[in-house]
C-alpha atoms as a PDB file:
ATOM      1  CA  UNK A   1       0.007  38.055   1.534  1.00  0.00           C
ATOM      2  CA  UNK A   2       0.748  34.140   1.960  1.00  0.00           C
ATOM      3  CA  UNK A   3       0.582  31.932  -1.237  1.00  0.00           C
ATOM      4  CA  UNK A   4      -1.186  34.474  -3.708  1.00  0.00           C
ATOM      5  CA  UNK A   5      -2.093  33.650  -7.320  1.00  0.00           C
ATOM      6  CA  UNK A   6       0.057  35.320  -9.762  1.00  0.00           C
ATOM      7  CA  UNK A   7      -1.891  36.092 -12.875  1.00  0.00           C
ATOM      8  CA  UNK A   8      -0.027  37.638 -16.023  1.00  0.00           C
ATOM      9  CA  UNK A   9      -1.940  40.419 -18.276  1.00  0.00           C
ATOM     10  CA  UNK A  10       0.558  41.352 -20.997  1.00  0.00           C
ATOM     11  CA  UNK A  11       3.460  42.760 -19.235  1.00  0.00           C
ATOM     12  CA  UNK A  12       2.349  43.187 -16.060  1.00  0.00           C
ATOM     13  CA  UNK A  13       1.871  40.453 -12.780  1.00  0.00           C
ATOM     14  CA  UNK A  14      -1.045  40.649 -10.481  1.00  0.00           C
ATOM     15  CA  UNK A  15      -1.413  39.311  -7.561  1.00  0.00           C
ATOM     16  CA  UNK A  16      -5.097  37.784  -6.455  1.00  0.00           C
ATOM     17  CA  UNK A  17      -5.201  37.693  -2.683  1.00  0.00           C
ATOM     18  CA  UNK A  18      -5.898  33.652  -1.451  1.00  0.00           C
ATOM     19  CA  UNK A  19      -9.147  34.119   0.044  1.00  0.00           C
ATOM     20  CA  UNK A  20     -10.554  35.128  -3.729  1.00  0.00           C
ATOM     21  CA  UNK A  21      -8.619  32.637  -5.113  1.00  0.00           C
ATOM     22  CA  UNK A  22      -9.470  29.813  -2.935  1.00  0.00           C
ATOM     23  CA  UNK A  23     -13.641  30.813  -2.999  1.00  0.00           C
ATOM     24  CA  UNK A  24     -13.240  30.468  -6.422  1.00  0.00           C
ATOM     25  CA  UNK A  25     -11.615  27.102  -6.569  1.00  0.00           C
ATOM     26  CA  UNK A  26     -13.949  26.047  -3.647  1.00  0.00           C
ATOM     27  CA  UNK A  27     -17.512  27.366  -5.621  1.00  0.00           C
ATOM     28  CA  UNK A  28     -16.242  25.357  -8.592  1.00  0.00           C
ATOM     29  CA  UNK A  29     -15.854  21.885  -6.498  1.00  0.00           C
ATOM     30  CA  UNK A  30     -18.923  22.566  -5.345  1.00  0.00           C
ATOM     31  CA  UNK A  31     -20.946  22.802  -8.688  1.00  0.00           C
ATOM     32  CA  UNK A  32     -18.684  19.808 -10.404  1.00  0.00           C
ATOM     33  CA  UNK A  33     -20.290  17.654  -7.262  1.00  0.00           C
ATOM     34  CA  UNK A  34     -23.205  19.186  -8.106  1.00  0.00           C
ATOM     35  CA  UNK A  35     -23.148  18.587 -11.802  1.00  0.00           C
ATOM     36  CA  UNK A  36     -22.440  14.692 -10.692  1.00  0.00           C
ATOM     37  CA  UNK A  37     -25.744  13.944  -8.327  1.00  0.00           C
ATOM     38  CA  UNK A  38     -27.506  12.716 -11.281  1.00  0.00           C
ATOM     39  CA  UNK A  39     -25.002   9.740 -11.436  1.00  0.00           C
ATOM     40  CA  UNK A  40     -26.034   6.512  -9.792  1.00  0.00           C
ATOM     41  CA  UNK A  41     -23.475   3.463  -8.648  1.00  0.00           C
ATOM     42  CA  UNK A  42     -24.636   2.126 -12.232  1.00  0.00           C
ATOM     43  CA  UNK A  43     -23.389   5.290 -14.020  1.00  0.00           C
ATOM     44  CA  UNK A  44     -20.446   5.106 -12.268  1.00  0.00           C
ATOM     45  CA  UNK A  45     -19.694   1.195 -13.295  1.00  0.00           C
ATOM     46  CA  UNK A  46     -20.883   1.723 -17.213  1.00  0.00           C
ATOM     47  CA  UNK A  47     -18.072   5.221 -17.026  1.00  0.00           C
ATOM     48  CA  UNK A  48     -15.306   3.636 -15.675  1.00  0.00           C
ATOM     49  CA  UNK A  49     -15.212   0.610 -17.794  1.00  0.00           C
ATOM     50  CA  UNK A  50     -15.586   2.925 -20.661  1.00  0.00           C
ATOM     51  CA  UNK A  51     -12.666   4.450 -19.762  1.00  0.00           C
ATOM     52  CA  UNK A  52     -11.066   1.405 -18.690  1.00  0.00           C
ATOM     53  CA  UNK A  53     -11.592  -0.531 -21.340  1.00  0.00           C
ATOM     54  CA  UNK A  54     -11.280   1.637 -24.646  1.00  0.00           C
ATOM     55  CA  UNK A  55      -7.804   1.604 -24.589  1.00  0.00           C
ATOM     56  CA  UNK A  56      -8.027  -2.386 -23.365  1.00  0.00           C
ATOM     57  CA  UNK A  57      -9.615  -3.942 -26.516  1.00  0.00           C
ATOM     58  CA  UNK A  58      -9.199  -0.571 -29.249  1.00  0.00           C
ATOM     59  CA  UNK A  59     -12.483  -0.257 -31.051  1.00  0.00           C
ATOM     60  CA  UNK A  60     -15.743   1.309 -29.776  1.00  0.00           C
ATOM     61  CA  UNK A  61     -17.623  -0.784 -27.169  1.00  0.00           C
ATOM     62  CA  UNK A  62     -21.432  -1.862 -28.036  1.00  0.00           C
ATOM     63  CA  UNK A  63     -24.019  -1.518 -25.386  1.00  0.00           C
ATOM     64  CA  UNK A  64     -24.369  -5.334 -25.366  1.00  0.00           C
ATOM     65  CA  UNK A  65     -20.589  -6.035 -24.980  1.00  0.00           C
ATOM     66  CA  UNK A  66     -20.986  -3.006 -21.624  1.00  0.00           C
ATOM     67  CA  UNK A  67     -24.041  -5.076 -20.693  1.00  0.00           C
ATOM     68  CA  UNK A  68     -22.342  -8.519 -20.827  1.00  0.00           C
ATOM     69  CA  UNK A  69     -19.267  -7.684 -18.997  1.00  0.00           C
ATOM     70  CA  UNK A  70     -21.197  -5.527 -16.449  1.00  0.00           C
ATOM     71  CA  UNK A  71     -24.320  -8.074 -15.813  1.00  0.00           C
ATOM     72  CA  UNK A  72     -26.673  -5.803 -16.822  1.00  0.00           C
ATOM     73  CA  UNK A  73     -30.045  -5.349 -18.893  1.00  0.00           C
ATOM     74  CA  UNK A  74     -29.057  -3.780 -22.275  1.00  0.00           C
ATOM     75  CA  UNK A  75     -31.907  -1.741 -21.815  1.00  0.00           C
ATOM     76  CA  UNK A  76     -30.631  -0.800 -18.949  1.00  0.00           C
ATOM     77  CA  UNK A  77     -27.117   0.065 -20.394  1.00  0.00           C
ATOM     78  CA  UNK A  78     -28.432   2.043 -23.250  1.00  0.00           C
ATOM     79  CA  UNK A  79     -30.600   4.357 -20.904  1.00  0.00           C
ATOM     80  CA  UNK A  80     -27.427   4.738 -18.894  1.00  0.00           C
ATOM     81  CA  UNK A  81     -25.051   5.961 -21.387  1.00  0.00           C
ATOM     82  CA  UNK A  82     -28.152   8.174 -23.024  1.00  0.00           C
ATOM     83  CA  UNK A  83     -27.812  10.041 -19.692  1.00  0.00           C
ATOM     84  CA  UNK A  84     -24.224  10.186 -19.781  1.00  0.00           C
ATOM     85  CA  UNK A  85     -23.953  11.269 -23.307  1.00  0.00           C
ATOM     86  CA  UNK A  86     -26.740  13.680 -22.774  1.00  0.00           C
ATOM     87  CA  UNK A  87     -24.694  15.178 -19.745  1.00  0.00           C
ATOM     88  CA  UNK A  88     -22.069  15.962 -22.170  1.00  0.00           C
ATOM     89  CA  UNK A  89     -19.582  15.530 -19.484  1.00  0.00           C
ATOM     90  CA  UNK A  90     -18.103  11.475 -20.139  1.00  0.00           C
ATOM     91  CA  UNK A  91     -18.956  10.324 -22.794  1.00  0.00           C
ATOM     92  CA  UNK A  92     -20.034  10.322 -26.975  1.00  0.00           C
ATOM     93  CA  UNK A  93     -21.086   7.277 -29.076  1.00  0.00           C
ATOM     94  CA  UNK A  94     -21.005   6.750 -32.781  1.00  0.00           C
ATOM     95  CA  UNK A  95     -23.833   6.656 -35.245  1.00  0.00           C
ATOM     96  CA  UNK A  96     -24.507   2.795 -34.146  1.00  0.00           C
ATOM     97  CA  UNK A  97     -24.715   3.902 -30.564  1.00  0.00           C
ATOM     98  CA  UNK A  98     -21.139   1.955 -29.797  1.00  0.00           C
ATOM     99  CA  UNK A  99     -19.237   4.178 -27.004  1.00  0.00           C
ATOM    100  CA  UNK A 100     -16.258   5.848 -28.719  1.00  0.00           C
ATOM    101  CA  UNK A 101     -15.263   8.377 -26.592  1.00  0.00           C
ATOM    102  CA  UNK A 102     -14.786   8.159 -22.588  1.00  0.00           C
ATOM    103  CA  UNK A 103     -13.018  11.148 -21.085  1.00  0.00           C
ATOM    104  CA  UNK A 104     -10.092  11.072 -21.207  1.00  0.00           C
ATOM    105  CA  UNK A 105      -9.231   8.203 -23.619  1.00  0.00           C
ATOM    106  CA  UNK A 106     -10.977   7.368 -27.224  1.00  0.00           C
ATOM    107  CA  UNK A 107     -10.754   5.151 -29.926  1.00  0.00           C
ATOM    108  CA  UNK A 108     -10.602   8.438 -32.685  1.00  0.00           C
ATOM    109  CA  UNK A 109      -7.555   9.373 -34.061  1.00  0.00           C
ATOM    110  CA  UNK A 110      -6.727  12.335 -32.305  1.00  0.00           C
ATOM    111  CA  UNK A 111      -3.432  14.222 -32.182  1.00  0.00           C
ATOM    112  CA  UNK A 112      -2.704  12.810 -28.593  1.00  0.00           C
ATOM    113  CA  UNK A 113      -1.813   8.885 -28.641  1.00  0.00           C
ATOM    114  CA  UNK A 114      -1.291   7.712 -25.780  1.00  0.00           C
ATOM    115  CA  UNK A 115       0.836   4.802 -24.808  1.00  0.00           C
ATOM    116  CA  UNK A 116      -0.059   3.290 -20.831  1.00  0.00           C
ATOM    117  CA  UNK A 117       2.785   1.240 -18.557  1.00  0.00           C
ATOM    118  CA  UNK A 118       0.441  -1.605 -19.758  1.00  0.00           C
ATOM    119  CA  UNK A 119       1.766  -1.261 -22.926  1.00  0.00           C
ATOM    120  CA  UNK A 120      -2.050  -0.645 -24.043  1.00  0.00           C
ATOM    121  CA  UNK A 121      -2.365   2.224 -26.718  1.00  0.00           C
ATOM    122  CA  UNK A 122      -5.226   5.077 -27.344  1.00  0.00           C
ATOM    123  CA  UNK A 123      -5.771   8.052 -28.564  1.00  0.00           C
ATOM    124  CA  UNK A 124      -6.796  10.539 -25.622  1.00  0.00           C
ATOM    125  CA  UNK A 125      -9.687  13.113 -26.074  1.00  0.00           C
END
């Protein structure tokens, strides 16, 4: 058997052949790019500067501030992150609809801080 899993139970070691393993692995990248075709370029753009910028400027990021730095409608902002925070996959905003959270960085105290090459500083989710 080449390159098997080794999976511990208790005591004992077993062994999962590769070609469960790997049909596993390979369903599961399937459904993740799956669980992505609702996200347009514009999805995309309002994500990564979530993510990018949380850890940039330390405090939650409005919809306007998104929509000013992006060139977009605020309207058009707000309906985007209302899909990605109803995904429950990137993101979560406070009670005054600021982004707060953009896997895998946040302004929250967490237990995991976070300190980047940058020498920017955040908490990570």
């Amino acid at each position: 058997m080449n390159n098997p899993l080794l999976l511990g139970l208790w005591r004992l070691t077993v062994s999962i052949p590769p070609r469960l393993w790997q049909a596993v692995i390979s369903r599961q990248a399937r459904d993740a790019v799956a669980g992505l075709g609702f996200m347009s370029e514009d999805h995309h753009r309002v994500r990564d500067f979530a993510v990018r910028e949380l850890p940039r400027v330390s405090q939650p990021l409005s919809p306007a501030f998104i929509a000013e730095q992006l060139a977009l409608p605020v309207e058009r902002v707000t309906a985007l992150l209302d899909d990605l925070e109803q995904h429950m996959t990137f993101l979560f905003r406070g009670d005054d609809g600021a982004v707060t959270w953009a896997y895998p960085v946040t302004v929250d105290r967490t237990p995991h801080h976070v300190t980047f090459s940058s020498g920017e500083t955040c908490y990570a989710a």
